[in-house]
C-alpha atoms as a PDB file:
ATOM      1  CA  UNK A   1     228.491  18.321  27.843  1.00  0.00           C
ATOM      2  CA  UNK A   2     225.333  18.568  26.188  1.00  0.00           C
ATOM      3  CA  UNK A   3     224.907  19.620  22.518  1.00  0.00           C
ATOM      4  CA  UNK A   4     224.651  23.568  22.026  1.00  0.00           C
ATOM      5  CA  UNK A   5     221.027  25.044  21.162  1.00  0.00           C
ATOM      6  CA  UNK A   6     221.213  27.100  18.600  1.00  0.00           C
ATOM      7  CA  UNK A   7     218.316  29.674  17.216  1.00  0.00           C
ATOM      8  CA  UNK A   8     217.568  30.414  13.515  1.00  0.00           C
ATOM      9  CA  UNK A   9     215.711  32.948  12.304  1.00  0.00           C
ATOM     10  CA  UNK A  10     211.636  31.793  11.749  1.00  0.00           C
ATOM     11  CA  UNK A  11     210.922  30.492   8.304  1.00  0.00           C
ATOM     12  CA  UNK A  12     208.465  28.277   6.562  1.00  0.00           C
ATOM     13  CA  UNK A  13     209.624  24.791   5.659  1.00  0.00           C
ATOM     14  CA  UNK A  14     206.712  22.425   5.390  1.00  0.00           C
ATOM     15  CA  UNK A  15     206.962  20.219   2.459  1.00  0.00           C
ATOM     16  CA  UNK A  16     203.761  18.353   3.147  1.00  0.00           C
ATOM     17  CA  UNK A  17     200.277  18.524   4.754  1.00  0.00           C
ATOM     18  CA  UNK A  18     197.997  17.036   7.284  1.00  0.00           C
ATOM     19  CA  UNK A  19     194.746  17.569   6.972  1.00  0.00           C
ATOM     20  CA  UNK A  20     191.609  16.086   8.828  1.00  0.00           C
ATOM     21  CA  UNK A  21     188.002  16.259   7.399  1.00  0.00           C
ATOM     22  CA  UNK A  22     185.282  15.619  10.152  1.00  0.00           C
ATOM     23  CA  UNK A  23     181.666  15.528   9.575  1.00  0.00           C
ATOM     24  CA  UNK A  24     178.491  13.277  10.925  1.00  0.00           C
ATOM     25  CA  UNK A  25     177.227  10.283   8.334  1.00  0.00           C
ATOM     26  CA  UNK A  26     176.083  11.738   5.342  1.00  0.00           C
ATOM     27  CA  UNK A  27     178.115  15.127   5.253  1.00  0.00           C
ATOM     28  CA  UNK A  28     180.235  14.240   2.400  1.00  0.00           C
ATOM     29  CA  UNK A  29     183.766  13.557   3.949  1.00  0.00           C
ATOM     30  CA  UNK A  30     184.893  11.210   1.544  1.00  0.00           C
ATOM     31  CA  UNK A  31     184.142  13.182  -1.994  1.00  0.00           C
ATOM     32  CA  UNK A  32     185.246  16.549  -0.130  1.00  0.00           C
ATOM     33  CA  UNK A  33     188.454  14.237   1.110  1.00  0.00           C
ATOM     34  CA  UNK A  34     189.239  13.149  -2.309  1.00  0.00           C
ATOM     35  CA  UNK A  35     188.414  16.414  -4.365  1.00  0.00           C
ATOM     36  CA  UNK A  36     191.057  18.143  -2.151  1.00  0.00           C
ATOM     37  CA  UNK A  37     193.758  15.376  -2.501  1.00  0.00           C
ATOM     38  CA  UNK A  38     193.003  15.497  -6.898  1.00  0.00           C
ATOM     39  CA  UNK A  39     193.220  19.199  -7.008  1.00  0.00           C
ATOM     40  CA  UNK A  40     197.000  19.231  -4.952  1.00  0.00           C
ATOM     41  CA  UNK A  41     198.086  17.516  -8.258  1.00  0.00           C
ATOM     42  CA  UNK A  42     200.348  14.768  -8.711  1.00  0.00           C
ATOM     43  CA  UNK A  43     198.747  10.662  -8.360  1.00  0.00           C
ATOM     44  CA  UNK A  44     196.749  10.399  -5.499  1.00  0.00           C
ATOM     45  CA  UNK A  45     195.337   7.211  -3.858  1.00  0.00           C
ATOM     46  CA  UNK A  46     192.954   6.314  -1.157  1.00  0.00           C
ATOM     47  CA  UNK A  47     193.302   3.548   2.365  1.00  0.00           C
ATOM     48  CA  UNK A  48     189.688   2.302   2.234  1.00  0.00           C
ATOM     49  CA  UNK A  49     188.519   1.456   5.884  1.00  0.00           C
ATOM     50  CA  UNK A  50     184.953   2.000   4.539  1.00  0.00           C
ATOM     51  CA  UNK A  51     183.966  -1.733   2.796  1.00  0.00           C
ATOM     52  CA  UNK A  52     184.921   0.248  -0.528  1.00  0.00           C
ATOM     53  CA  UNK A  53     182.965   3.268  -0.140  1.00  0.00           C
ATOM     54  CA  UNK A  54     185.442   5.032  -2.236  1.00  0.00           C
ATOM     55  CA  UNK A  55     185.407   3.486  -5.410  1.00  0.00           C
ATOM     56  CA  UNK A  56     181.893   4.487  -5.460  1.00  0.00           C
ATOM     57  CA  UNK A  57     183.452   7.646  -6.365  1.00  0.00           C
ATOM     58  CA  UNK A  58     185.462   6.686  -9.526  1.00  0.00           C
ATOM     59  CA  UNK A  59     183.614   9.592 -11.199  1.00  0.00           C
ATOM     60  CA  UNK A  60     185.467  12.148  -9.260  1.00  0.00           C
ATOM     61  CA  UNK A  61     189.117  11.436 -10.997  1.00  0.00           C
ATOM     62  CA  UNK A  62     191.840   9.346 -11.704  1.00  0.00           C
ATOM     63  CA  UNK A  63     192.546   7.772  -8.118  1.00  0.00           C
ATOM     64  CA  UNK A  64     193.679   4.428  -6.578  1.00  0.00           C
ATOM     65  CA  UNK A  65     191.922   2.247  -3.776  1.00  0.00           C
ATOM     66  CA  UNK A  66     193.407  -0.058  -1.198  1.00  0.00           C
ATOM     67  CA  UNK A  67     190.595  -1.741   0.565  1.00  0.00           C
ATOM     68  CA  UNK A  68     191.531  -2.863   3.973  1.00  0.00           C
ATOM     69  CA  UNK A  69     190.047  -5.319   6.090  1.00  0.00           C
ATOM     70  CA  UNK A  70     189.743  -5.443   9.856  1.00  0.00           C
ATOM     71  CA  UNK A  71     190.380  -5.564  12.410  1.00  0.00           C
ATOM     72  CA  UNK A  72     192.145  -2.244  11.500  1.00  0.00           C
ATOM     73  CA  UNK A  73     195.365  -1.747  13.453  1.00  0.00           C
ATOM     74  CA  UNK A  74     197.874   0.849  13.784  1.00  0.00           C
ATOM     75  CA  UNK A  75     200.466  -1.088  11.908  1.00  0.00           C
ATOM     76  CA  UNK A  76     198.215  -2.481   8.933  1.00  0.00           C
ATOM     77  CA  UNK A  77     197.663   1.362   8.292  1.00  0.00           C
ATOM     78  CA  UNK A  78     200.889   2.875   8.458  1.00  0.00           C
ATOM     79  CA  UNK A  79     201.971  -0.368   6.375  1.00  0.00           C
ATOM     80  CA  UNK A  80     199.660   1.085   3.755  1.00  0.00           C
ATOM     81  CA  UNK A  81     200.911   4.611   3.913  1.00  0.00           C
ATOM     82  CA  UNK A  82     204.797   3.355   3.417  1.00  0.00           C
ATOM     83  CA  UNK A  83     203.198   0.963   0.282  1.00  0.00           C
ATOM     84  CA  UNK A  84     201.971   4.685  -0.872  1.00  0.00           C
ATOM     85  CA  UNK A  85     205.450   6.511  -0.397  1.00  0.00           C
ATOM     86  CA  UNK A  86     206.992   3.793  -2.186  1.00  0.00           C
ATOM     87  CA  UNK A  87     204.559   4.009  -4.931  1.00  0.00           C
ATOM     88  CA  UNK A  88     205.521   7.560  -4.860  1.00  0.00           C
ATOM     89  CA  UNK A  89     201.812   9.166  -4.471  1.00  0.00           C
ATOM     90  CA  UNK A  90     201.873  12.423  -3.620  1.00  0.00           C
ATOM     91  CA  UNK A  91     199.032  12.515  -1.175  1.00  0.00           C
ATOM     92  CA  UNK A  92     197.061   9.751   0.656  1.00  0.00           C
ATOM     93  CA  UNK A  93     193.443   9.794   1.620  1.00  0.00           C
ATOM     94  CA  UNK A  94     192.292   7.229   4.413  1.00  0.00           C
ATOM     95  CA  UNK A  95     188.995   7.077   4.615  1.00  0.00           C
ATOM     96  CA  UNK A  96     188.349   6.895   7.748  1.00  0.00           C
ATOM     97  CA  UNK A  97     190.783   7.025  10.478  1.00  0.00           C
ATOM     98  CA  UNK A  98     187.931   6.769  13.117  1.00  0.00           C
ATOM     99  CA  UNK A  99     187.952   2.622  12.858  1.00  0.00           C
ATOM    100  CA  UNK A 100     191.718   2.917  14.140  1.00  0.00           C
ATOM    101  CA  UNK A 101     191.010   4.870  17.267  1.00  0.00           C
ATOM    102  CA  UNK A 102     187.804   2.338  17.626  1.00  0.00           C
ATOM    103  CA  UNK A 103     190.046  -0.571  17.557  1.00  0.00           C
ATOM    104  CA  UNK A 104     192.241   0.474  20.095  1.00  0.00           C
ATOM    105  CA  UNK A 105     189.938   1.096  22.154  1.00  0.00           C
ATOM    106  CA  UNK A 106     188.321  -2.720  21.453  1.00  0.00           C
ATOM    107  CA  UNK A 107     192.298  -3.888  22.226  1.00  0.00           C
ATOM    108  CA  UNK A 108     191.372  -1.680  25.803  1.00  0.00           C
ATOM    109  CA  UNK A 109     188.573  -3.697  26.381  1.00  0.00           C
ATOM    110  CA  UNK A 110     190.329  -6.741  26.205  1.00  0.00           C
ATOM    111  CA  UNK A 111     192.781  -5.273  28.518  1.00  0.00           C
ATOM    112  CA  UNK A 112     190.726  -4.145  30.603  1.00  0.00           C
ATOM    113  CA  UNK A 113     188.674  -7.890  30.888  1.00  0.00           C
ATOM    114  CA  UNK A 114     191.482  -9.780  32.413  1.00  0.00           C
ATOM    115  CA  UNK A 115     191.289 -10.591  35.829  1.00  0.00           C
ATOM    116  CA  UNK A 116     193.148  -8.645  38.234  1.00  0.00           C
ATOM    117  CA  UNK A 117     194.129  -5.860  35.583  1.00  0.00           C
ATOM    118  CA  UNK A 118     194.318  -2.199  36.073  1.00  0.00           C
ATOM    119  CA  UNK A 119     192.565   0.119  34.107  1.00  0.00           C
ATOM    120  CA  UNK A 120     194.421   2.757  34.132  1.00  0.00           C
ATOM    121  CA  UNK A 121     197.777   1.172  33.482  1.00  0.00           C
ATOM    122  CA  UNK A 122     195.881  -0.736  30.463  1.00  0.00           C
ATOM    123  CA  UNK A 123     196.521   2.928  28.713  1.00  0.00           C
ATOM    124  CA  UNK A 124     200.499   2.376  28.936  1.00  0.00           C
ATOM    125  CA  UNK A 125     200.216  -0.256  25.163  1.00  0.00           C
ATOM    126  CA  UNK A 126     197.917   1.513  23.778  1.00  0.00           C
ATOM    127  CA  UNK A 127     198.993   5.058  24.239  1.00  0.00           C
ATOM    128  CA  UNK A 128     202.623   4.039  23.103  1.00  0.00           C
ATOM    129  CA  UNK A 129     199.993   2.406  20.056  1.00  0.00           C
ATOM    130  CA  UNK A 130     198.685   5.747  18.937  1.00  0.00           C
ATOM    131  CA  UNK A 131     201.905   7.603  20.030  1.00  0.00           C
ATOM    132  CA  UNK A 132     202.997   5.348  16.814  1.00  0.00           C
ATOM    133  CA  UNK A 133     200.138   5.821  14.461  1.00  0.00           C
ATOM    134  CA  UNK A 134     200.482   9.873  15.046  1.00  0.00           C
ATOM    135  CA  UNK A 135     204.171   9.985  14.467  1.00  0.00           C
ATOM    136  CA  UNK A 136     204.075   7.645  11.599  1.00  0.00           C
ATOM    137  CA  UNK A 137     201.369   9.935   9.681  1.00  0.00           C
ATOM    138  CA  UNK A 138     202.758  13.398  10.730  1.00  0.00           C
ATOM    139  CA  UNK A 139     206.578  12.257   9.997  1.00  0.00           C
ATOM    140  CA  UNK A 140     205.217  10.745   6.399  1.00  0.00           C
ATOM    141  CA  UNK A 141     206.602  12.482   3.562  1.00  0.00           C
ATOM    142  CA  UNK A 142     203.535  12.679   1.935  1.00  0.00           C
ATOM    143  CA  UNK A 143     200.075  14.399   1.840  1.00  0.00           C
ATOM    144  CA  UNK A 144     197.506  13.016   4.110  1.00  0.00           C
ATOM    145  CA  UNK A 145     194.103  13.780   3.968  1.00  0.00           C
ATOM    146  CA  UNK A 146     192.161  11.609   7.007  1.00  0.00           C
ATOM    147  CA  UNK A 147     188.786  11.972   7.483  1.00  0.00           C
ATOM    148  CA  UNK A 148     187.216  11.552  11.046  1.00  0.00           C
ATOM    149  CA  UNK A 149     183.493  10.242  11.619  1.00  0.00           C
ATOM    150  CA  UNK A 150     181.691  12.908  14.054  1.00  0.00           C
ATOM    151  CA  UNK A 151     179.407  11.371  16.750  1.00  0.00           C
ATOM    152  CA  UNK A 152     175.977  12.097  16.216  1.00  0.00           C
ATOM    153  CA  UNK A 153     173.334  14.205  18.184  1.00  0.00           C
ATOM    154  CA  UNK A 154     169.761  15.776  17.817  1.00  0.00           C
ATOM    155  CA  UNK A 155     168.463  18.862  18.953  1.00  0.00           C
ATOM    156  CA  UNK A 156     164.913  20.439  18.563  1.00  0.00           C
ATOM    157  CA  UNK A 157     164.343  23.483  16.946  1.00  0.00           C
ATOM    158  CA  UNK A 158     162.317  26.375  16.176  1.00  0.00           C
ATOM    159  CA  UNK A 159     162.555  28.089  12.723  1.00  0.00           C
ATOM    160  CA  UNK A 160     159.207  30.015  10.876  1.00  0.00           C
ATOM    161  CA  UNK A 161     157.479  29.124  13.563  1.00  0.00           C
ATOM    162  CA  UNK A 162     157.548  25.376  12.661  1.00  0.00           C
ATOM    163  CA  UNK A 163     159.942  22.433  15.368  1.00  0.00           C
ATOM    164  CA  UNK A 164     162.016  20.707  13.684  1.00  0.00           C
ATOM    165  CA  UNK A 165     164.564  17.958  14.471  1.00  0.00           C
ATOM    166  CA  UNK A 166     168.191  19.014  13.523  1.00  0.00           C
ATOM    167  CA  UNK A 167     170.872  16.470  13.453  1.00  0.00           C
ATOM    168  CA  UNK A 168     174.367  18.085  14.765  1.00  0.00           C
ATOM    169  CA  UNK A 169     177.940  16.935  14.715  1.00  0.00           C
ATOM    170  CA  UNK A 170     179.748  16.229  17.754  1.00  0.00           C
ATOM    171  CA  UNK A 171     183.153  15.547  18.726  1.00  0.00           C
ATOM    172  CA  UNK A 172     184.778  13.353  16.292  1.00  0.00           C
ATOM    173  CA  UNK A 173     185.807   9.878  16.886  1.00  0.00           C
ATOM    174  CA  UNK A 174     189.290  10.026  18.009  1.00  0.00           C
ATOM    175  CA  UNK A 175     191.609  10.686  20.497  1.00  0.00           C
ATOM    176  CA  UNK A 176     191.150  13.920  22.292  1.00  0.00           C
ATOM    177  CA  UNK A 177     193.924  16.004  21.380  1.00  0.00           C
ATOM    178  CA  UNK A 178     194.589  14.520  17.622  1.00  0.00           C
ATOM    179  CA  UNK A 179     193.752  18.260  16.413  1.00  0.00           C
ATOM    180  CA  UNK A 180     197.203  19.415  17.602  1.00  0.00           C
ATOM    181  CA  UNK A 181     198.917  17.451  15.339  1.00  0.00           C
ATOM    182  CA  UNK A 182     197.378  18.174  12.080  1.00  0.00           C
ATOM    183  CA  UNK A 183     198.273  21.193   9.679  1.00  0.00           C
ATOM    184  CA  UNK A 184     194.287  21.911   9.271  1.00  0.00           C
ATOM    185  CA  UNK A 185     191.456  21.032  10.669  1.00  0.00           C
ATOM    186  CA  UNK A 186     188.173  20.846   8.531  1.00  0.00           C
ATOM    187  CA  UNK A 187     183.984  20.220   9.753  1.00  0.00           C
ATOM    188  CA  UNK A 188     181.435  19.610   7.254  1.00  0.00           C
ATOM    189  CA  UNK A 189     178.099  20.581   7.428  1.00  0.00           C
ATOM    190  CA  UNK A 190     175.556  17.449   7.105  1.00  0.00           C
ATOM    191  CA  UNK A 191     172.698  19.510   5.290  1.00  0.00           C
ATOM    192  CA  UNK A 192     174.625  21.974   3.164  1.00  0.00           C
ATOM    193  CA  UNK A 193     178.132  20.229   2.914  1.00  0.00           C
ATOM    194  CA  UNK A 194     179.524  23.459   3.885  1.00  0.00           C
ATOM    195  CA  UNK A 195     183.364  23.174   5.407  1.00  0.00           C
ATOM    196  CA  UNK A 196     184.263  25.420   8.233  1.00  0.00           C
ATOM    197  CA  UNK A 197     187.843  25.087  10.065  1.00  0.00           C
ATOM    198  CA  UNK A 198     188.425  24.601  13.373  1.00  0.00           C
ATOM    199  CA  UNK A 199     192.321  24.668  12.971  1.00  0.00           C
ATOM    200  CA  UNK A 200     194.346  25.617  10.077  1.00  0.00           C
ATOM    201  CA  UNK A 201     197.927  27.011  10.314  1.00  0.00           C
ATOM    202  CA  UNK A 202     197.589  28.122   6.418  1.00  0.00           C
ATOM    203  CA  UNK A 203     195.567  30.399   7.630  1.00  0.00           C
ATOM    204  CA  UNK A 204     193.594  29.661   3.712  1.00  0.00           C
ATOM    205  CA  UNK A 205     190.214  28.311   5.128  1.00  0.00           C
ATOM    206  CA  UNK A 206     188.908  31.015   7.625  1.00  0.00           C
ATOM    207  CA  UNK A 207     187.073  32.555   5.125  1.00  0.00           C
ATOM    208  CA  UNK A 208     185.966  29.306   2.919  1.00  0.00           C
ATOM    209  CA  UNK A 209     182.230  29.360   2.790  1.00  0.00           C
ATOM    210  CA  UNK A 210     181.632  26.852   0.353  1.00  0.00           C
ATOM    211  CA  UNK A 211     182.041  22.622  -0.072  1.00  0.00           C
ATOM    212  CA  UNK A 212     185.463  21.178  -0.194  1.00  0.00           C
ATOM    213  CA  UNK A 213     186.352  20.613  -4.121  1.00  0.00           C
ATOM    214  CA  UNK A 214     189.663  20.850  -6.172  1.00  0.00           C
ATOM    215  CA  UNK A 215     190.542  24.858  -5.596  1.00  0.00           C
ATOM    216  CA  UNK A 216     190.779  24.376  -2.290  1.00  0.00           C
ATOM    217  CA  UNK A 217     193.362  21.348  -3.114  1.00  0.00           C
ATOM    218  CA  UNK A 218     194.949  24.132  -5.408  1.00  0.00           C
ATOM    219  CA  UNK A 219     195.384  26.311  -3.319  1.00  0.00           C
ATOM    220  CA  UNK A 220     196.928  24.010  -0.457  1.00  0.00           C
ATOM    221  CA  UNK A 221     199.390  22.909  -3.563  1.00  0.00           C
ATOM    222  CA  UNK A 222     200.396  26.816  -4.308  1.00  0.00           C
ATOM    223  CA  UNK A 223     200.485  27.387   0.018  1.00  0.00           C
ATOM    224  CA  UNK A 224     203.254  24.359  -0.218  1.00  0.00           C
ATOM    225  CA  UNK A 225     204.669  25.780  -3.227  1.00  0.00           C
ATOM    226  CA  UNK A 226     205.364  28.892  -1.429  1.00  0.00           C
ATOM    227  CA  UNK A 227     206.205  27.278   1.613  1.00  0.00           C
ATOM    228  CA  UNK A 228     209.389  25.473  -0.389  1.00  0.00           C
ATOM    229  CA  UNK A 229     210.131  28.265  -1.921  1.00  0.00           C
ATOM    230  CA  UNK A 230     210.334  30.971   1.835  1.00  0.00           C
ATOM    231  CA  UNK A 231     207.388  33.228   0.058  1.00  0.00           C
ATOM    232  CA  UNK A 232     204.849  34.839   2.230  1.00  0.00           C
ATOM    233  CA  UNK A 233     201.232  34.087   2.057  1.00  0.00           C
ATOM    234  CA  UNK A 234     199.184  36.748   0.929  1.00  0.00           C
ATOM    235  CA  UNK A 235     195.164  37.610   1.349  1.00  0.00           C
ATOM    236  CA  UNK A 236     193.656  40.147  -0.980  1.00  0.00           C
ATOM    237  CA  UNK A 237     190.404  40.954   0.672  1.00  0.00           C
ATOM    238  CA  UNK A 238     187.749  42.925  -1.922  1.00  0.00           C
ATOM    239  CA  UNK A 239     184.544  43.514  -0.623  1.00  0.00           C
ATOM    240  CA  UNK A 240     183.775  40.961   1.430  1.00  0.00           C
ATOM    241  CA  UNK A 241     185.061  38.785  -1.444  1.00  0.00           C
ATOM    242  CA  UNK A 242     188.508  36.970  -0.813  1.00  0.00           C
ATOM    243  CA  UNK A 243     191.298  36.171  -3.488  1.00  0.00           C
ATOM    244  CA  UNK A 244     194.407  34.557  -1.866  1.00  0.00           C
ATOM    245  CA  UNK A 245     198.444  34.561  -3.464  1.00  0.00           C
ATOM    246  CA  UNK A 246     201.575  33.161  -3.331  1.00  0.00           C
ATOM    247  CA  UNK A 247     203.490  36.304  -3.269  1.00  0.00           C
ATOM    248  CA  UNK A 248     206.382  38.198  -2.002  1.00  0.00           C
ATOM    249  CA  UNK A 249     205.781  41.441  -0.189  1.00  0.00           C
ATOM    250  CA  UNK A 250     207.775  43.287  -2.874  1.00  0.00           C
ATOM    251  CA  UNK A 251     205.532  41.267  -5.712  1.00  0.00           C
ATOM    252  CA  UNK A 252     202.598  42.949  -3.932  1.00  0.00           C
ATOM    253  CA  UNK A 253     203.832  46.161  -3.797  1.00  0.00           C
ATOM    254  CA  UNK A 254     204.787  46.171  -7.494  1.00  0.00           C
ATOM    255  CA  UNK A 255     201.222  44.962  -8.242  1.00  0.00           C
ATOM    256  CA  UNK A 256     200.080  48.080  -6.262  1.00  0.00           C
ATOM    257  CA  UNK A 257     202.579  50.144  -8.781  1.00  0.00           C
ATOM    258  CA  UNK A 258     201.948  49.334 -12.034  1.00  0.00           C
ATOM    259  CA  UNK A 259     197.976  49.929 -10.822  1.00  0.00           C
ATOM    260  CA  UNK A 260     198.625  52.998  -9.769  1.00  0.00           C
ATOM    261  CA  UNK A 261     200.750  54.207 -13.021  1.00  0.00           C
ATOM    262  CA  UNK A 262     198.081  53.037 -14.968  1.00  0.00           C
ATOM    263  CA  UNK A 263     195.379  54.837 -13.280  1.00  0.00           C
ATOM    264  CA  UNK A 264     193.540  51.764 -11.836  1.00  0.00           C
ATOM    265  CA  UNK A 265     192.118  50.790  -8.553  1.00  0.00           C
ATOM    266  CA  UNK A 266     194.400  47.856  -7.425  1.00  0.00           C
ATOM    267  CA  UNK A 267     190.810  46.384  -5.600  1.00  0.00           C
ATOM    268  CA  UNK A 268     189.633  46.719  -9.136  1.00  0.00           C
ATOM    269  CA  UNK A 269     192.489  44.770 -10.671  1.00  0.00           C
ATOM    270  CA  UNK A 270     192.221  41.801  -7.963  1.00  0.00           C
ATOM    271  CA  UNK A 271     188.704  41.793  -8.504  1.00  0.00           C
ATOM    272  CA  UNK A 272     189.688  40.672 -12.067  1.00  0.00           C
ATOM    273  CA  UNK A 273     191.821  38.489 -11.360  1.00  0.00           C
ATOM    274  CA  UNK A 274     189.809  36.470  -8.465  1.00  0.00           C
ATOM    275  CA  UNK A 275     187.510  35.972 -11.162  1.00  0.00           C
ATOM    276  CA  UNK A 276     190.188  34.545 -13.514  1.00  0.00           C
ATOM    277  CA  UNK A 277     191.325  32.503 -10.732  1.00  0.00           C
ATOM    278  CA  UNK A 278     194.909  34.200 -10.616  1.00  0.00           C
ATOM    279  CA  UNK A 279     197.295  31.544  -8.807  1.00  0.00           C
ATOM    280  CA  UNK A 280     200.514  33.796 -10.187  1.00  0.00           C
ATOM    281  CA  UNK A 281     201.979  37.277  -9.976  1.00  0.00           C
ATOM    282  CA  UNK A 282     202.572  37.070 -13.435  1.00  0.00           C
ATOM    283  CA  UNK A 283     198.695  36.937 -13.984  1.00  0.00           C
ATOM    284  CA  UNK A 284     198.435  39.611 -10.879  1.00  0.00           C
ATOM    285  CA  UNK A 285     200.173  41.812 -13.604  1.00  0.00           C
ATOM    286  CA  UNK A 286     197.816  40.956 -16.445  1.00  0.00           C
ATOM    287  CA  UNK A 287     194.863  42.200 -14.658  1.00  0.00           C
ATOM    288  CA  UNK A 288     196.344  45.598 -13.540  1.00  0.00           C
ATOM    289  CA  UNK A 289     196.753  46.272 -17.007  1.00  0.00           C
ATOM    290  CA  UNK A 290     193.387  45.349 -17.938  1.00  0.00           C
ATOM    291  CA  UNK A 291     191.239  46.647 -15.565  1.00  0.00           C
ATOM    292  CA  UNK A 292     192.163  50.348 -16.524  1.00  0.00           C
ATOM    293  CA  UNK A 293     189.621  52.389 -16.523  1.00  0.00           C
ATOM    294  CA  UNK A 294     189.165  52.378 -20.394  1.00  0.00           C
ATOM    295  CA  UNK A 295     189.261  48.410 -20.357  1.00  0.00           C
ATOM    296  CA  UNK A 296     187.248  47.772 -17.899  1.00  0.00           C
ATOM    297  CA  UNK A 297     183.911  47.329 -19.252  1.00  0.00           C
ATOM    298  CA  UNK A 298     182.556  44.113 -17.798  1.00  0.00           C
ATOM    299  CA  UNK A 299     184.142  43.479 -14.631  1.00  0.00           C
END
């Protein structure tokens, strides 16, 4: 007899993310990749497949380097990922993954060069390969940030009148499909640095209009926080500007209370406390109070 399915009623679990940062040469994956991992707190270290790149960017925190040599395989980098769980880091930055998906497809190649082989059954090894490399990092318990190089590609312009050559980022170098797997998915801009998702199930980057730098790893660390804890996540939206909580629907209707018994414009209040940088319903509160109408000179 086969075992009983049983349903449970839908609820947020996630204890840790996956995130991929993809951008051409030059866009700034690795200091938006490691600004995110400092600001989600806790020790944070970095799988160099780079030549070092990383520690060019002591300046950035207090982060640890494993340089790696190549070739780089599936199993030297999930070898470094365990060495990081039993370090007990709480997230992991490789920088980049791209050089693992190369490599299998170099191990292709040499498939693919003996004589009499088949092509297409020169997928079975290395599919089961990066069957093992996706499972490994998505069943990890532990943060991982992984950025992906972006193929390059030029297009001509027209802008004031004047043609100029634009360089744009095209699919990046992995495995078509690698999006599915990962919690968000995250493009940088090569001239203005500017992130933009193309997948993100915590919903916290559709509206992100700036680089990647340690709020956004803050907020990621409040969206898990609320995760482990079943609350809902919240979006405040004030005037085209965005403030996003960690709330309970009854938190939010309280806030919306103690406004309105104090005579103030809840928009008002969240205004405030955007610009505070509220992370808290506690300092939710704190602004409703203060943004009255008779203390709110200067917001």
């Amino acid at each position: 007899m086969s075992e009983k399915i049983r349903f449970a009623p839908a609820a947020r679990s996630i204890s840790h993310v996956k995130i991929a940062v993809a951008g051409v040469s030059g866009s700034g994956k690795t200091t938006a990749a490691i600004k995110l991992a400092l600001g989600m707190g806790g020790r944070c270290c970095v799988i160099d497949t780079e030549g070092g790149a990383s520690n060019l960017l002591a300046d950035l925190g207090q982060f640890d380097v494993a340089v790696l040599e190549p070739p780089f395989t599936v199993g030297k980098i999930l070898e470094a990922v365990e060495e990081a769980i039993r370090e007990e880091y709480a997230t992991v930055v490789i920088d980049s993954l791209s050089p693992v998906w190369t490599q299998l497809l170099t191990e292709k190649a040499a498939l693919d060069a003996r004589p009499g082989s088949n092509g297409f059954s020169n997928w079975k090894p290395i599919s089961s390969e990066y069957d093992s490399l996706v499972n490994g990092l998505m069943r990890a318990p532990i943060n991982v940030v992984a950025t992906l190089r972006s193929k390059t590609a030029y297009v001509q312009v027209v802008e004031a009148g004047r043609t100029t050559i634009k360089r744009l980022a095209e699919q990046p170098i992995m495995r078509d499909g690698f999006e599915f797997e990962c919690t968000t998915v995250l493009e940088l801009d090569r001239d203005t640095h500017i992130v933009s998702a193309t997948k993100d199930r915590t919903n916290l980057f559709s509206d992100w209009r700036k680089p990647l730098d340690e709020e956004a790893g803050k907020l990621l660390e409040s969206w898990l926080k609320g995760a482990a804890t079943g609350m809902t996540n919240k979006r405040l939206c004030v005037e085209g500007q965005w403030l996003r909580e960690i709330i309970t629907a009854e938190e939010m209707e309280e806030f919306k209370r103690i406004c309105s018994e104090g005579g103030t414009d809840w928009k008002r209040a969240a205004r405030a406390a955007m610009k505070a940088g509220a992370c808290d319903f506690q300092t939710l509160k704190e602004h409703a109070q203060s943004a009255r109408p008779d203390s709110a000179q200067g917001q």
